[in-house]
C-alpha atoms as a PDB file:
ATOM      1  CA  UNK A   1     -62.497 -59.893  34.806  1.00  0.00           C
ATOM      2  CA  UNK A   2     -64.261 -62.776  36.282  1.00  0.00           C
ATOM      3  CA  UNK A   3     -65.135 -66.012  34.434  1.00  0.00           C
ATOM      4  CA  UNK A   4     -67.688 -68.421  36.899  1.00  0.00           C
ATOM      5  CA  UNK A   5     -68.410 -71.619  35.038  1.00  0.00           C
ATOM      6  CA  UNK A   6     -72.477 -72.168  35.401  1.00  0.00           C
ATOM      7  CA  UNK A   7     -72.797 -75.563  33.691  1.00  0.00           C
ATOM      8  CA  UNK A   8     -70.972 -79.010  32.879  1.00  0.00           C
ATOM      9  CA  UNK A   9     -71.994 -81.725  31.465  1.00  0.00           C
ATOM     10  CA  UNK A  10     -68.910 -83.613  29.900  1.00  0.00           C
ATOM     11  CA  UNK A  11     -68.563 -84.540  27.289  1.00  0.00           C
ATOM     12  CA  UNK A  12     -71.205 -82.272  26.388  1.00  0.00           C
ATOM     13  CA  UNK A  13     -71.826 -78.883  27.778  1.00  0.00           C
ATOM     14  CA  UNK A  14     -69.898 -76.245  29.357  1.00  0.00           C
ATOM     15  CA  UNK A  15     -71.579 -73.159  29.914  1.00  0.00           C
ATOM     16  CA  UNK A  16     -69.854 -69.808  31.585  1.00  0.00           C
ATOM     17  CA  UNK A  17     -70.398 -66.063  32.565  1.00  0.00           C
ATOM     18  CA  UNK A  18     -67.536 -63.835  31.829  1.00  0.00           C
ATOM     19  CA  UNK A  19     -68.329 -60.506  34.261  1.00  0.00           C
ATOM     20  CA  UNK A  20     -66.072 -57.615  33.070  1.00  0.00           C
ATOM     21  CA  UNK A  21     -66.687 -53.887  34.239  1.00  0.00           C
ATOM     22  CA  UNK A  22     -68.028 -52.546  31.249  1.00  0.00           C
ATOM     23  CA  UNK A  23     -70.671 -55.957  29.986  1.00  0.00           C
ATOM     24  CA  UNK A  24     -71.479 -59.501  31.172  1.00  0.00           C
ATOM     25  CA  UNK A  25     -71.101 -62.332  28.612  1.00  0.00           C
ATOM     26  CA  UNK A  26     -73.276 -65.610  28.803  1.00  0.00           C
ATOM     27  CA  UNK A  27     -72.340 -68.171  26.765  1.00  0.00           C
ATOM     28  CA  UNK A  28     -72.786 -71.898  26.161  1.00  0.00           C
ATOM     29  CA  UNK A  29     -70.623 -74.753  24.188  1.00  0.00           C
ATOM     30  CA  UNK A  30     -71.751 -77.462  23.334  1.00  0.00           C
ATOM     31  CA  UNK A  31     -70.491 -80.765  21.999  1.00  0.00           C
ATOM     32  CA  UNK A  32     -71.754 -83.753  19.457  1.00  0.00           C
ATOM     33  CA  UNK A  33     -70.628 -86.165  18.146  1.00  0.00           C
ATOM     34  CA  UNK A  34     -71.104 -86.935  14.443  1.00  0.00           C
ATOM     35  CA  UNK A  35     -68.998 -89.467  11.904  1.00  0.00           C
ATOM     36  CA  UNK A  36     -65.887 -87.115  10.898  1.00  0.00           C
ATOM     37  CA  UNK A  37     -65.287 -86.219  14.377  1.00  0.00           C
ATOM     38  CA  UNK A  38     -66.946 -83.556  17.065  1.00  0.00           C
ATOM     39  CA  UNK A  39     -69.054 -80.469  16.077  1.00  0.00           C
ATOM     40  CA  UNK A  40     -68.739 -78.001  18.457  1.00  0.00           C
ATOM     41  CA  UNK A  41     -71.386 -75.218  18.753  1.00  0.00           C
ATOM     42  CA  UNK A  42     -71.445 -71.574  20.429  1.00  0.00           C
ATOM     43  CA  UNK A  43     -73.940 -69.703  21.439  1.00  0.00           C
ATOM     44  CA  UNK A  44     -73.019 -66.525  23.702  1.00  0.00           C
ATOM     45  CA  UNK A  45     -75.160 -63.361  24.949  1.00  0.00           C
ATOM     46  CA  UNK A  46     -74.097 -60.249  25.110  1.00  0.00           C
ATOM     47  CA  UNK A  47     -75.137 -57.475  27.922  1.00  0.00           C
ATOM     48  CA  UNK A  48     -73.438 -54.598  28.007  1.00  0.00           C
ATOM     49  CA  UNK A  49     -73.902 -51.467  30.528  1.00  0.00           C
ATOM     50  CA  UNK A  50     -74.015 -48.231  30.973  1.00  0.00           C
ATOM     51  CA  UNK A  51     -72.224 -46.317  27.930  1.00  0.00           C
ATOM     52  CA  UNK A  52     -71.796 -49.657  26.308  1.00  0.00           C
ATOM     53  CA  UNK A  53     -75.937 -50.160  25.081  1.00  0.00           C
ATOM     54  CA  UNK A  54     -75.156 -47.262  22.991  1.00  0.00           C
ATOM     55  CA  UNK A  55     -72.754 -49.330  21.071  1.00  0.00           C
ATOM     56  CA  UNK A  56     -74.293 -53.074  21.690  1.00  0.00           C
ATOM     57  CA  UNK A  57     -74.930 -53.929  18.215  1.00  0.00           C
ATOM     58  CA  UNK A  58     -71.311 -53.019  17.016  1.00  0.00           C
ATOM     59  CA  UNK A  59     -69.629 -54.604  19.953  1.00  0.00           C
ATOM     60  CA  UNK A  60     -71.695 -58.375  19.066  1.00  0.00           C
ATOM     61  CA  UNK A  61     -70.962 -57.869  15.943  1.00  0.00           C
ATOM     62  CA  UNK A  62     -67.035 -57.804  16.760  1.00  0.00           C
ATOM     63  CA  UNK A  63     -67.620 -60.206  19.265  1.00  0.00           C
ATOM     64  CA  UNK A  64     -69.127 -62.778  16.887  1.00  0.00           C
ATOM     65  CA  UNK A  65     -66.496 -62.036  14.254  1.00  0.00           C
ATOM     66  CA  UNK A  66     -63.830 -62.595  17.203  1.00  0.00           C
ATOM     67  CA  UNK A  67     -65.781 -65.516  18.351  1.00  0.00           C
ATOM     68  CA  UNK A  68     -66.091 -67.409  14.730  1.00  0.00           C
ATOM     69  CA  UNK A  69     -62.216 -66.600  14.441  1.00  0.00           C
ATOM     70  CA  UNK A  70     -61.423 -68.381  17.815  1.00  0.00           C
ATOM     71  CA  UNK A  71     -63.077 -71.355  17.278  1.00  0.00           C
ATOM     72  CA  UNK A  72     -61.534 -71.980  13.826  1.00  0.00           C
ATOM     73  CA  UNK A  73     -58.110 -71.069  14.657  1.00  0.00           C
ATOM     74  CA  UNK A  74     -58.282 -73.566  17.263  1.00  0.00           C
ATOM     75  CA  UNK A  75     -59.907 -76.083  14.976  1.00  0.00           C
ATOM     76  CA  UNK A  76     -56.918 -75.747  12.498  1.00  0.00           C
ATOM     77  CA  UNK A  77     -54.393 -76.381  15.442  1.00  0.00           C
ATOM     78  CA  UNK A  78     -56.219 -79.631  16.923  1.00  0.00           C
ATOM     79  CA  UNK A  79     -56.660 -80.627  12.924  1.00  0.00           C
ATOM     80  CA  UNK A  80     -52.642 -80.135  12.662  1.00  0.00           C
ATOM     81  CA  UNK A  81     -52.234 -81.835  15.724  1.00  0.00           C
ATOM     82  CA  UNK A  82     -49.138 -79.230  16.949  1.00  0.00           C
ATOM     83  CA  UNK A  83     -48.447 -79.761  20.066  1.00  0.00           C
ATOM     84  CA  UNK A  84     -49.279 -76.636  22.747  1.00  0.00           C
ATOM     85  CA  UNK A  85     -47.470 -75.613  25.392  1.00  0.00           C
ATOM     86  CA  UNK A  86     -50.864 -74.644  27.067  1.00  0.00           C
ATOM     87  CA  UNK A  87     -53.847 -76.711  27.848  1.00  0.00           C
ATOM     88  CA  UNK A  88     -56.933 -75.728  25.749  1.00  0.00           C
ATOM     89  CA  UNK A  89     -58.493 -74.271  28.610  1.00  0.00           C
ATOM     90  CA  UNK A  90     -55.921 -71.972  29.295  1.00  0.00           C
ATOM     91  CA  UNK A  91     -55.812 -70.385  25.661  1.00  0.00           C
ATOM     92  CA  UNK A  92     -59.822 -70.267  25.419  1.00  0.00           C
ATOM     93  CA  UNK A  93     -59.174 -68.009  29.023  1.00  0.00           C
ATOM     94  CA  UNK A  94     -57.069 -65.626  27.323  1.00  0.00           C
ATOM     95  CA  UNK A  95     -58.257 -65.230  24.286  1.00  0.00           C
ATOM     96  CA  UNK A  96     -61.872 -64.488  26.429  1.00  0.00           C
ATOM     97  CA  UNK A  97     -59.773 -61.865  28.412  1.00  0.00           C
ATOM     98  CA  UNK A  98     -58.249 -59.741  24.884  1.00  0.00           C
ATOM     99  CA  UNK A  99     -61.815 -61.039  22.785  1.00  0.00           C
ATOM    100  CA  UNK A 100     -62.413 -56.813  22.826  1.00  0.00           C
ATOM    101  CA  UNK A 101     -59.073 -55.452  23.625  1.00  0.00           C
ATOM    102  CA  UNK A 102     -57.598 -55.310  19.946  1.00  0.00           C
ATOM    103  CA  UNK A 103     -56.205 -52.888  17.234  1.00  0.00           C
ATOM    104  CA  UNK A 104     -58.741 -54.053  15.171  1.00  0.00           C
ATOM    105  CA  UNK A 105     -61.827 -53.600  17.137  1.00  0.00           C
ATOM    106  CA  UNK A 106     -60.639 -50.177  18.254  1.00  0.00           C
ATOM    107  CA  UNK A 107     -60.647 -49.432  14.556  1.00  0.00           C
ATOM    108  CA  UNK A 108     -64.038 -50.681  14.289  1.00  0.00           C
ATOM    109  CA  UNK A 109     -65.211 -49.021  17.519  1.00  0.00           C
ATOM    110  CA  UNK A 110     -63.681 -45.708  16.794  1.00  0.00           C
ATOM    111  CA  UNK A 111     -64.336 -45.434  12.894  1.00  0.00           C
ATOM    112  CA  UNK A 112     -68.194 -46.475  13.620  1.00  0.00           C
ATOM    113  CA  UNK A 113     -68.444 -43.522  15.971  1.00  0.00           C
ATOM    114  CA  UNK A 114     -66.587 -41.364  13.353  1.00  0.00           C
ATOM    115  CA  UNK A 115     -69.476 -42.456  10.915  1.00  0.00           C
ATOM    116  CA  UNK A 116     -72.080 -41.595  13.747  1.00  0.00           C
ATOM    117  CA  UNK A 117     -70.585 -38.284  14.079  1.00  0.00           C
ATOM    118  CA  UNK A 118     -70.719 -37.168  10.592  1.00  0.00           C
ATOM    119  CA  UNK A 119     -74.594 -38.324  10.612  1.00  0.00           C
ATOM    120  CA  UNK A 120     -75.257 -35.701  13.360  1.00  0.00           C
ATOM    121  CA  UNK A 121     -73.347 -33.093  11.287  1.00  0.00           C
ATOM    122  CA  UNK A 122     -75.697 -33.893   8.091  1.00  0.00           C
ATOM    123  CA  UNK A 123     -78.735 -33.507   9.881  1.00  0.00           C
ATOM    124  CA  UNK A 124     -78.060 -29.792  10.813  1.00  0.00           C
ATOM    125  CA  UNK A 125     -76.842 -29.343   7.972  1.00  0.00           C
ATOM    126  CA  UNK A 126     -80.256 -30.915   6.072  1.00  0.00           C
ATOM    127  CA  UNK A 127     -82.357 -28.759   8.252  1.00  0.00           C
ATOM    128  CA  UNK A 128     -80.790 -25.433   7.025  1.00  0.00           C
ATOM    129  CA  UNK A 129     -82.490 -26.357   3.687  1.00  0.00           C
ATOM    130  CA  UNK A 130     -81.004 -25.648   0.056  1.00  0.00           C
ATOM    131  CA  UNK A 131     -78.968 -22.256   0.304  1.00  0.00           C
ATOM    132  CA  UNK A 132     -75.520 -21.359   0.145  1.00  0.00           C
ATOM    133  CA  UNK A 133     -73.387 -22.339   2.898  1.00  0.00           C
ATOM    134  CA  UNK A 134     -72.038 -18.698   2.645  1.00  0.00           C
ATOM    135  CA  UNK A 135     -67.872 -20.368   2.199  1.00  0.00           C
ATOM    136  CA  UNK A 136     -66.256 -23.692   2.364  1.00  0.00           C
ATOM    137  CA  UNK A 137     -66.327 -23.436   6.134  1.00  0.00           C
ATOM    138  CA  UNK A 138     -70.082 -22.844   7.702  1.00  0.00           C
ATOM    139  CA  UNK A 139     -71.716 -24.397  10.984  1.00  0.00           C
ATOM    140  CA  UNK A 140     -73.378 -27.416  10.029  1.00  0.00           C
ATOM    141  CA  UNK A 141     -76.214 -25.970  12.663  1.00  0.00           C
ATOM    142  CA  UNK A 142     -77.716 -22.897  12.762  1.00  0.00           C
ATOM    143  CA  UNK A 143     -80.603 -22.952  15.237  1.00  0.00           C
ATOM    144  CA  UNK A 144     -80.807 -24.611  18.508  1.00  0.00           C
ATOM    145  CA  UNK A 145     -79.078 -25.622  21.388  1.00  0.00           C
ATOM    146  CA  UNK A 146     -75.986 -27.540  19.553  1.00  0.00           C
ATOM    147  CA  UNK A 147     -75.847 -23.990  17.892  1.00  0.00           C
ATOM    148  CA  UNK A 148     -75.402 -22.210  20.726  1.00  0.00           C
ATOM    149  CA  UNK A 149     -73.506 -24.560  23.024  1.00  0.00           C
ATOM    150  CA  UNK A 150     -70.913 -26.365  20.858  1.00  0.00           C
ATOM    151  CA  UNK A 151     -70.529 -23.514  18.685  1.00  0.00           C
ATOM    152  CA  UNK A 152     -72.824 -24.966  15.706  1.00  0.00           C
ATOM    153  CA  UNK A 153     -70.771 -27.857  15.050  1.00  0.00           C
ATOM    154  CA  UNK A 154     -68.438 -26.001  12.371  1.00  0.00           C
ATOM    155  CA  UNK A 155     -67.829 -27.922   9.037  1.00  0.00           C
ATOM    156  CA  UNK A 156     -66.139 -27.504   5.786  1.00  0.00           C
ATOM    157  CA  UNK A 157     -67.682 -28.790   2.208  1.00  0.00           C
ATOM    158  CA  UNK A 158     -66.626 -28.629  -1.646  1.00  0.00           C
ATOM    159  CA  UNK A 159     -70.695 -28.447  -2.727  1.00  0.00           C
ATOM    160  CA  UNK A 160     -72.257 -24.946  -2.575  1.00  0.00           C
ATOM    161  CA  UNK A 161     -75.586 -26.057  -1.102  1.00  0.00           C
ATOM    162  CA  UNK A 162     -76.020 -27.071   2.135  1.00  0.00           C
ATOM    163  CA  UNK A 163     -79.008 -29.961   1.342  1.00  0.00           C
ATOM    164  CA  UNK A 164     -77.057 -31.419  -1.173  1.00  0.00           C
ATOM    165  CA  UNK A 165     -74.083 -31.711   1.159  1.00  0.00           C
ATOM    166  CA  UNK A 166     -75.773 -32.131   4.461  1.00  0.00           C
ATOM    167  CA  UNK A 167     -77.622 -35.165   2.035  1.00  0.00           C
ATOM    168  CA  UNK A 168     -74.219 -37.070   1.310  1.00  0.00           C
ATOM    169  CA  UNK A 169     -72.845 -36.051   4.327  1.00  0.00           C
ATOM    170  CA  UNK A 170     -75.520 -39.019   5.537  1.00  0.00           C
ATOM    171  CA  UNK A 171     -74.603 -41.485   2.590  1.00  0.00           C
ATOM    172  CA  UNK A 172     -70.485 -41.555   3.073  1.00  0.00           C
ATOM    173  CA  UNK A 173     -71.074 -41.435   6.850  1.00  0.00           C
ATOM    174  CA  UNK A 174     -73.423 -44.404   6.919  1.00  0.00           C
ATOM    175  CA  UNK A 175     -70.844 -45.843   4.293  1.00  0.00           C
ATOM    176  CA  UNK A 176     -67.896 -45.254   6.995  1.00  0.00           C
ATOM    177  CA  UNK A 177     -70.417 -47.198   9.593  1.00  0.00           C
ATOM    178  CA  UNK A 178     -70.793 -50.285   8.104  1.00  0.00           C
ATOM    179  CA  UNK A 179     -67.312 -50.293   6.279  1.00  0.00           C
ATOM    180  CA  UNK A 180     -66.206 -49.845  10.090  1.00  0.00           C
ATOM    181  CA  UNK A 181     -68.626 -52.768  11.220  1.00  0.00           C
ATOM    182  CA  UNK A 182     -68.656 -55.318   8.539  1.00  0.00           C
ATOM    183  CA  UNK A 183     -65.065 -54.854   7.289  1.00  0.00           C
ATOM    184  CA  UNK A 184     -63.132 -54.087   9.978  1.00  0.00           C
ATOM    185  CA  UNK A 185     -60.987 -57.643  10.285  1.00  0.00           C
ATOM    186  CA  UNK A 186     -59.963 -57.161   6.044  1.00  0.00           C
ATOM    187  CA  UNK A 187     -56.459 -56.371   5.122  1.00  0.00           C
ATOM    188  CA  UNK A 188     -57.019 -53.125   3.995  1.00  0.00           C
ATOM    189  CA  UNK A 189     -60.103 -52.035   6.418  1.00  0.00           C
ATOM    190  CA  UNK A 190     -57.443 -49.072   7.037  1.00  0.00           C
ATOM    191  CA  UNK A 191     -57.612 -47.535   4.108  1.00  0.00           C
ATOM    192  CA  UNK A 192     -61.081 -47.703   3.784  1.00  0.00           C
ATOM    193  CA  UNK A 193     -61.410 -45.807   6.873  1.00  0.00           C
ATOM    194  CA  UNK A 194     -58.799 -43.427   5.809  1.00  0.00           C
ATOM    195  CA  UNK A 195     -60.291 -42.920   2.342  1.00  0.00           C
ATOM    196  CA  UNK A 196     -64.216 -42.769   3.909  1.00  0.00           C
ATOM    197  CA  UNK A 197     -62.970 -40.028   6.440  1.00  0.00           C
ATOM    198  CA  UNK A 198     -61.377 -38.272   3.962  1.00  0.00           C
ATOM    199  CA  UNK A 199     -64.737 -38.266   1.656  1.00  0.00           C
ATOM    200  CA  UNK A 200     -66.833 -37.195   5.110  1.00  0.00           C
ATOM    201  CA  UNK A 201     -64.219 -34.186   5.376  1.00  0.00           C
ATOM    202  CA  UNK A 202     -64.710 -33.131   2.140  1.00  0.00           C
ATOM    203  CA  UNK A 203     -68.675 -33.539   1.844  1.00  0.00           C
ATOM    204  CA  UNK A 204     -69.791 -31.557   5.093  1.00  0.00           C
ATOM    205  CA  UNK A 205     -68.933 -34.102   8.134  1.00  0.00           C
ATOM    206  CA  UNK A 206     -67.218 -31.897  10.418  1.00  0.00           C
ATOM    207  CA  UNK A 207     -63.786 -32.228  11.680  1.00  0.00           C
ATOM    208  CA  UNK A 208     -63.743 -34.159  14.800  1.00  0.00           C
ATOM    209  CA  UNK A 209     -65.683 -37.169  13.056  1.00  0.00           C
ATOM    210  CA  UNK A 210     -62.804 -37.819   9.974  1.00  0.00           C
ATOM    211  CA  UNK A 211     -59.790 -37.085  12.040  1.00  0.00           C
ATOM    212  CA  UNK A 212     -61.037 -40.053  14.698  1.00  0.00           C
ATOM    213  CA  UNK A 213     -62.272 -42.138  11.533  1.00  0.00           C
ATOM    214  CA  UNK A 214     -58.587 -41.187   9.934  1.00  0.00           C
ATOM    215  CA  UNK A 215     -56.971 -42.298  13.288  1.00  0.00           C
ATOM    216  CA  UNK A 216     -59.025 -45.426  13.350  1.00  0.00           C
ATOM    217  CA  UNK A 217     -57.944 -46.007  10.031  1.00  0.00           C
ATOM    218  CA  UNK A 218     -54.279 -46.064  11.359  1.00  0.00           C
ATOM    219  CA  UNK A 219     -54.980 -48.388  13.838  1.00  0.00           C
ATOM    220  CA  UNK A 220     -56.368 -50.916  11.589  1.00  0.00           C
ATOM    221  CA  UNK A 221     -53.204 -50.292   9.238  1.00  0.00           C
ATOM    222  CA  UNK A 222     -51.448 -51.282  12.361  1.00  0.00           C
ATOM    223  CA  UNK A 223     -53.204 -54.616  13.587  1.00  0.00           C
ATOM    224  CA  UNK A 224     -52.078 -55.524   9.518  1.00  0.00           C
ATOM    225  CA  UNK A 225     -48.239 -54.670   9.447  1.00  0.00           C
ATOM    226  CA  UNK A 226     -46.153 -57.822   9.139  1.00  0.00           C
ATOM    227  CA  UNK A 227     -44.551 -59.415  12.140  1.00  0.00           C
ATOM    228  CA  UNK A 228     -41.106 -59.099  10.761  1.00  0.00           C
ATOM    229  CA  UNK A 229     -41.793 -55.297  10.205  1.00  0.00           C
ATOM    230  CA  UNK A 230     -43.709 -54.721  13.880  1.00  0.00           C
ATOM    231  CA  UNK A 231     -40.631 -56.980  15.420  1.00  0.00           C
ATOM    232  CA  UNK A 232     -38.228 -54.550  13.994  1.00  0.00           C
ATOM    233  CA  UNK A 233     -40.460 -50.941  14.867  1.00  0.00           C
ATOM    234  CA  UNK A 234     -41.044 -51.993  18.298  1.00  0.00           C
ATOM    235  CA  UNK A 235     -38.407 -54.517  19.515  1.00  0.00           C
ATOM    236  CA  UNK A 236     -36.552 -53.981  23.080  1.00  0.00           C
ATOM    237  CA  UNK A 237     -37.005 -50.932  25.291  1.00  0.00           C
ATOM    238  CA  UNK A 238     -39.362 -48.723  23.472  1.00  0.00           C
ATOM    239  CA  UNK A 239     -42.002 -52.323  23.471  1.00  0.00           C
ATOM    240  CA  UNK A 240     -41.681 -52.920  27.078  1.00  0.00           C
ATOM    241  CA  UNK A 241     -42.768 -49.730  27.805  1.00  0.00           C
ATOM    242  CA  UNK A 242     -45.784 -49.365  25.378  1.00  0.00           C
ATOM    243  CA  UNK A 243     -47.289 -52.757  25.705  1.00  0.00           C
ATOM    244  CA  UNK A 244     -48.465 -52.773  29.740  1.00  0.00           C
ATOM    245  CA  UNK A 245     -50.095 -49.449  28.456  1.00  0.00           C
ATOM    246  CA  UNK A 246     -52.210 -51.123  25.994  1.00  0.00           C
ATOM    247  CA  UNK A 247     -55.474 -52.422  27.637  1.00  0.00           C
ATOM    248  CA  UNK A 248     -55.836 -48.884  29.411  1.00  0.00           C
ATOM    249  CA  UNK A 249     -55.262 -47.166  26.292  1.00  0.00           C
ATOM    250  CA  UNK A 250     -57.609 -48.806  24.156  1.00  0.00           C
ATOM    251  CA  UNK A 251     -60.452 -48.120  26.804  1.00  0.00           C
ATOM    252  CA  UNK A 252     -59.274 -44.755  27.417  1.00  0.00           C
ATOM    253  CA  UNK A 253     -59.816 -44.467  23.442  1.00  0.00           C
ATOM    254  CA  UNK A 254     -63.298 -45.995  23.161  1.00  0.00           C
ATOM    255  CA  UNK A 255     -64.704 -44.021  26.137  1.00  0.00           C
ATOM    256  CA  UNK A 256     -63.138 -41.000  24.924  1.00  0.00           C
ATOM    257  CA  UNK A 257     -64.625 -41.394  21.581  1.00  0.00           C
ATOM    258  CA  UNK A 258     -68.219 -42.057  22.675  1.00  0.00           C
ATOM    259  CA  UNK A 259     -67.872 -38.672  24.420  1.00  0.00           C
ATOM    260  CA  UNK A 260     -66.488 -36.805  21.945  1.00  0.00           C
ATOM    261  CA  UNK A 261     -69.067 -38.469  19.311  1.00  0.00           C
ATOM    262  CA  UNK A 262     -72.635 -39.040  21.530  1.00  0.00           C
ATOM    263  CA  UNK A 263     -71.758 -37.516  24.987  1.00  0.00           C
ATOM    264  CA  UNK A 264     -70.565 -33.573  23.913  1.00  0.00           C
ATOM    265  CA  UNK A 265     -74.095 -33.549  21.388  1.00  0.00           C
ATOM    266  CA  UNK A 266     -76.075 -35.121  24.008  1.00  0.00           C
ATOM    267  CA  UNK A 267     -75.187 -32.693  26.782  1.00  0.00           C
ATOM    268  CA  UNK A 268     -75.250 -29.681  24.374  1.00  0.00           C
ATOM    269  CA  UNK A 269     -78.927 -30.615  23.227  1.00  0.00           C
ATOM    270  CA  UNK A 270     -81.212 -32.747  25.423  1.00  0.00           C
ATOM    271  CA  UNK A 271     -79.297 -31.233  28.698  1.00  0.00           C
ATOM    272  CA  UNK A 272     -78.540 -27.753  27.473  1.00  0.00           C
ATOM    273  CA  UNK A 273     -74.983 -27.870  28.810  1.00  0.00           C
ATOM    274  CA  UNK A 274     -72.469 -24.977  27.205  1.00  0.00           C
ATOM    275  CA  UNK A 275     -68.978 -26.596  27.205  1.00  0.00           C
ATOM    276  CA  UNK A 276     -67.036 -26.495  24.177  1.00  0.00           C
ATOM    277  CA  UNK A 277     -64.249 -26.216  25.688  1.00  0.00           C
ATOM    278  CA  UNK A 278     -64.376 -30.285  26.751  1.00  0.00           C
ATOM    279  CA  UNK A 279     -65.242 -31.223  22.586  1.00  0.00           C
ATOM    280  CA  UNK A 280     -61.797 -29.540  22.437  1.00  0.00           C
ATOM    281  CA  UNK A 281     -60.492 -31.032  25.118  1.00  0.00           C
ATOM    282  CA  UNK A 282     -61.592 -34.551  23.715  1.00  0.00           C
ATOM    283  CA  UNK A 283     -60.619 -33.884  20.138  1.00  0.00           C
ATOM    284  CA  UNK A 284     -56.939 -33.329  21.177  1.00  0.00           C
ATOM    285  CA  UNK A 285     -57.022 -36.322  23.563  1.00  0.00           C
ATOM    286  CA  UNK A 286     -58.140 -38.127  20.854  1.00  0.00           C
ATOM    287  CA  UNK A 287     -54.892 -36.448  18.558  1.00  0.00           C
ATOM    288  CA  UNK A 288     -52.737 -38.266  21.431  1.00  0.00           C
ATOM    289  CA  UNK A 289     -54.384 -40.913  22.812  1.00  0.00           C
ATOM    290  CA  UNK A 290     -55.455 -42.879  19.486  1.00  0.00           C
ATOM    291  CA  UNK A 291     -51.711 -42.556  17.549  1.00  0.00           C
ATOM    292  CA  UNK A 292     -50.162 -44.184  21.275  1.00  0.00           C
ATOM    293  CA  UNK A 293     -52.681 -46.924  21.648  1.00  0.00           C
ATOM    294  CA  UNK A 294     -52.110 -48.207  18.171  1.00  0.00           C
ATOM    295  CA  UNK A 295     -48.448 -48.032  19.116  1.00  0.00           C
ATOM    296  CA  UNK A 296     -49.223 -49.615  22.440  1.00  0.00           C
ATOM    297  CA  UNK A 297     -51.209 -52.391  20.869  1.00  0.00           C
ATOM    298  CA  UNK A 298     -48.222 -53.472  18.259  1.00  0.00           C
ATOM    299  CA  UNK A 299     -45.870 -53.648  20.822  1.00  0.00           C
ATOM    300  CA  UNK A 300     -47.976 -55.585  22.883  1.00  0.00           C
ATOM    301  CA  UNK A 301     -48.503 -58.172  20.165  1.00  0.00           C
ATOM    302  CA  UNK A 302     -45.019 -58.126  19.132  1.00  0.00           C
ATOM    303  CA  UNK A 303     -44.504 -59.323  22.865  1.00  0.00           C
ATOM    304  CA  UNK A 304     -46.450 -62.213  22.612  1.00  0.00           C
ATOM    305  CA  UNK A 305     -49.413 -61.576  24.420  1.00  0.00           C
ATOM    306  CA  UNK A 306     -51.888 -62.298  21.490  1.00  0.00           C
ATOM    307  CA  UNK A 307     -49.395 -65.045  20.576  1.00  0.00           C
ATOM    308  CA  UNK A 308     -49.652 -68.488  21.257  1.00  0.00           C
ATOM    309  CA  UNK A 309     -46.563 -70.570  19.612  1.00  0.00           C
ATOM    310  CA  UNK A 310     -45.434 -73.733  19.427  1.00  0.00           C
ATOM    311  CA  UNK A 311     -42.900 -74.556  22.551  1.00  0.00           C
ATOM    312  CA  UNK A 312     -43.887 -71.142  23.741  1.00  0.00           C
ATOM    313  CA  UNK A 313     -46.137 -69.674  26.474  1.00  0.00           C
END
């Protein structure tokens, strides 16, 4: 990561880049002064690349959430007057270097996808028209090349008609999207996700899509456990280990779920590319990868690295 300050007027302006591998970030503070004090206002522009575009909306949305959070947090601490061990400039830095590497928006990131998943599972399933799924397990698609090339997308649902389900298949998935977008930072985002995957299971949304939305749920679950209670799962050797892990793991999680979600569809129908083998592949990566990271990312809080206390660095 590379921050290059492009502007600075004090007492003013101060206007930066942020260049990180997978997005550049623009932004632009600005300062005026008014009776009660200083109002401080943000502005920042978001460009991401490659795989990222397919997920720019959700990732400004975090980073706007994040953002607003910042900003007051650090309003509440000049307010208090506490005295920092680090200069303001050096907490802005690193909370600009973790603004997308948290439990949290890995739980948004991953249980967005899982909603985007189940979509594509309702739509094959809404294009086999009102019949009988023939069981409780069917291929959500029948025809075509997702048919052929990821094995039809195999699904499970408690409603004998494959409209009906393929129909609210759509509604709980697009329910799991935004509960994943606009909810993700609440105390009990997890068990929305949990409960929504569940529902997508149930209604027609596949398997892969719930069990990353049920994982994502877990990881939110995790960003909200006490401190006293993380201190105590996670304290001395077993930490250590699992916290340097936790920036590679959380990309390792996102990139794997945009594959498993968008890339294994995209290949199988606009490229016509027969490999099942790597949904499976992803799916248990996924099974590994997901459970660790939200380990990883406790124990990396617990250490203090999202942490900035009083007397302490």
């Amino acid at each position: 990561m590379t921050i290059e300050f492009t502007a600075y007027d004090r007492p003013r302006r101060l206007a930066s880049t942020t260049h990180l591998s997978s997005m550049d970030i623009k932004g632009v503070l600005s300062f005026e002064p008014v009776p009660e004090g200083t109002r401080m206002k943000w502005v920042w522009d978001i460009q991401p690349r490659d795989f990222y575009k397919l997920i720019g909306p959700l990732v400004r949305r975090i980073g706007e959430r994040q953002e607003r959070a910042i900003w007051t947090g650090l309003k509440h601490v000049l307010e208090k007057r506490e005295r920092l061990s680090q200069p303001a400039t050096v907490i802005a830095a690193s909370q600009e270097a973790h603004r997308f590497t948290s439990l949290r928006h890995l739980a948004a990131i991953c249980g967005g996808l899982a909603g985007v998943g189940g979509i594509t599972h309702g739509i094959g399933e809404v294009m086999q028209g009102s019949r009988s799924p023939g069981g409780i397990v069917f291929n959500s698609w029948a025809e075509g090349r997702i048919a052929s090339n990821l094995g039809g997308e195999p699904a499970m649902s408690v409603v004998p008609n494959l409209l009906i389900t393929g129909i609210l298949t759509i509604v709980v998935s697009l329910a799991l999207l935004a509960w994943a977008v606009g909810f993700f930072d609440r105390r009990h985002a997890g068990s929305g996700l949990v409960l929504l995957s569940v529902a997508i299971l149930m209604v027609g949304g596949g398997f892969g899509p719930p069990l990353v939305g049920m994982l994502a749920g877990a990881a939110a679950a995790g960003a909200s456990v006490g401190r006293q209670r993380r201190t105590s799962l996670l304290a001395g050797r077993p930490g250590s280990l699992l916290a340097p892990l936790w920036p590679y793991l959380f990309w390792l999680c996102v990139l794997n779920a945009i594959f498993l979600v968008l890339g294994s569809p995209l290949l199988a129908g606009a490229f016509d590319v027969a490999a099942p083998s790597l949904f499976v592949y992803s799916l248990f990566l996924a099974v590994v990868s997901l459970p660790l990271a939200t380990l990883a990312g406790i124990a990396y809080k617990v250490r203090g690295v999202f942490r900035i206390t009083q007397g302490r660095p």
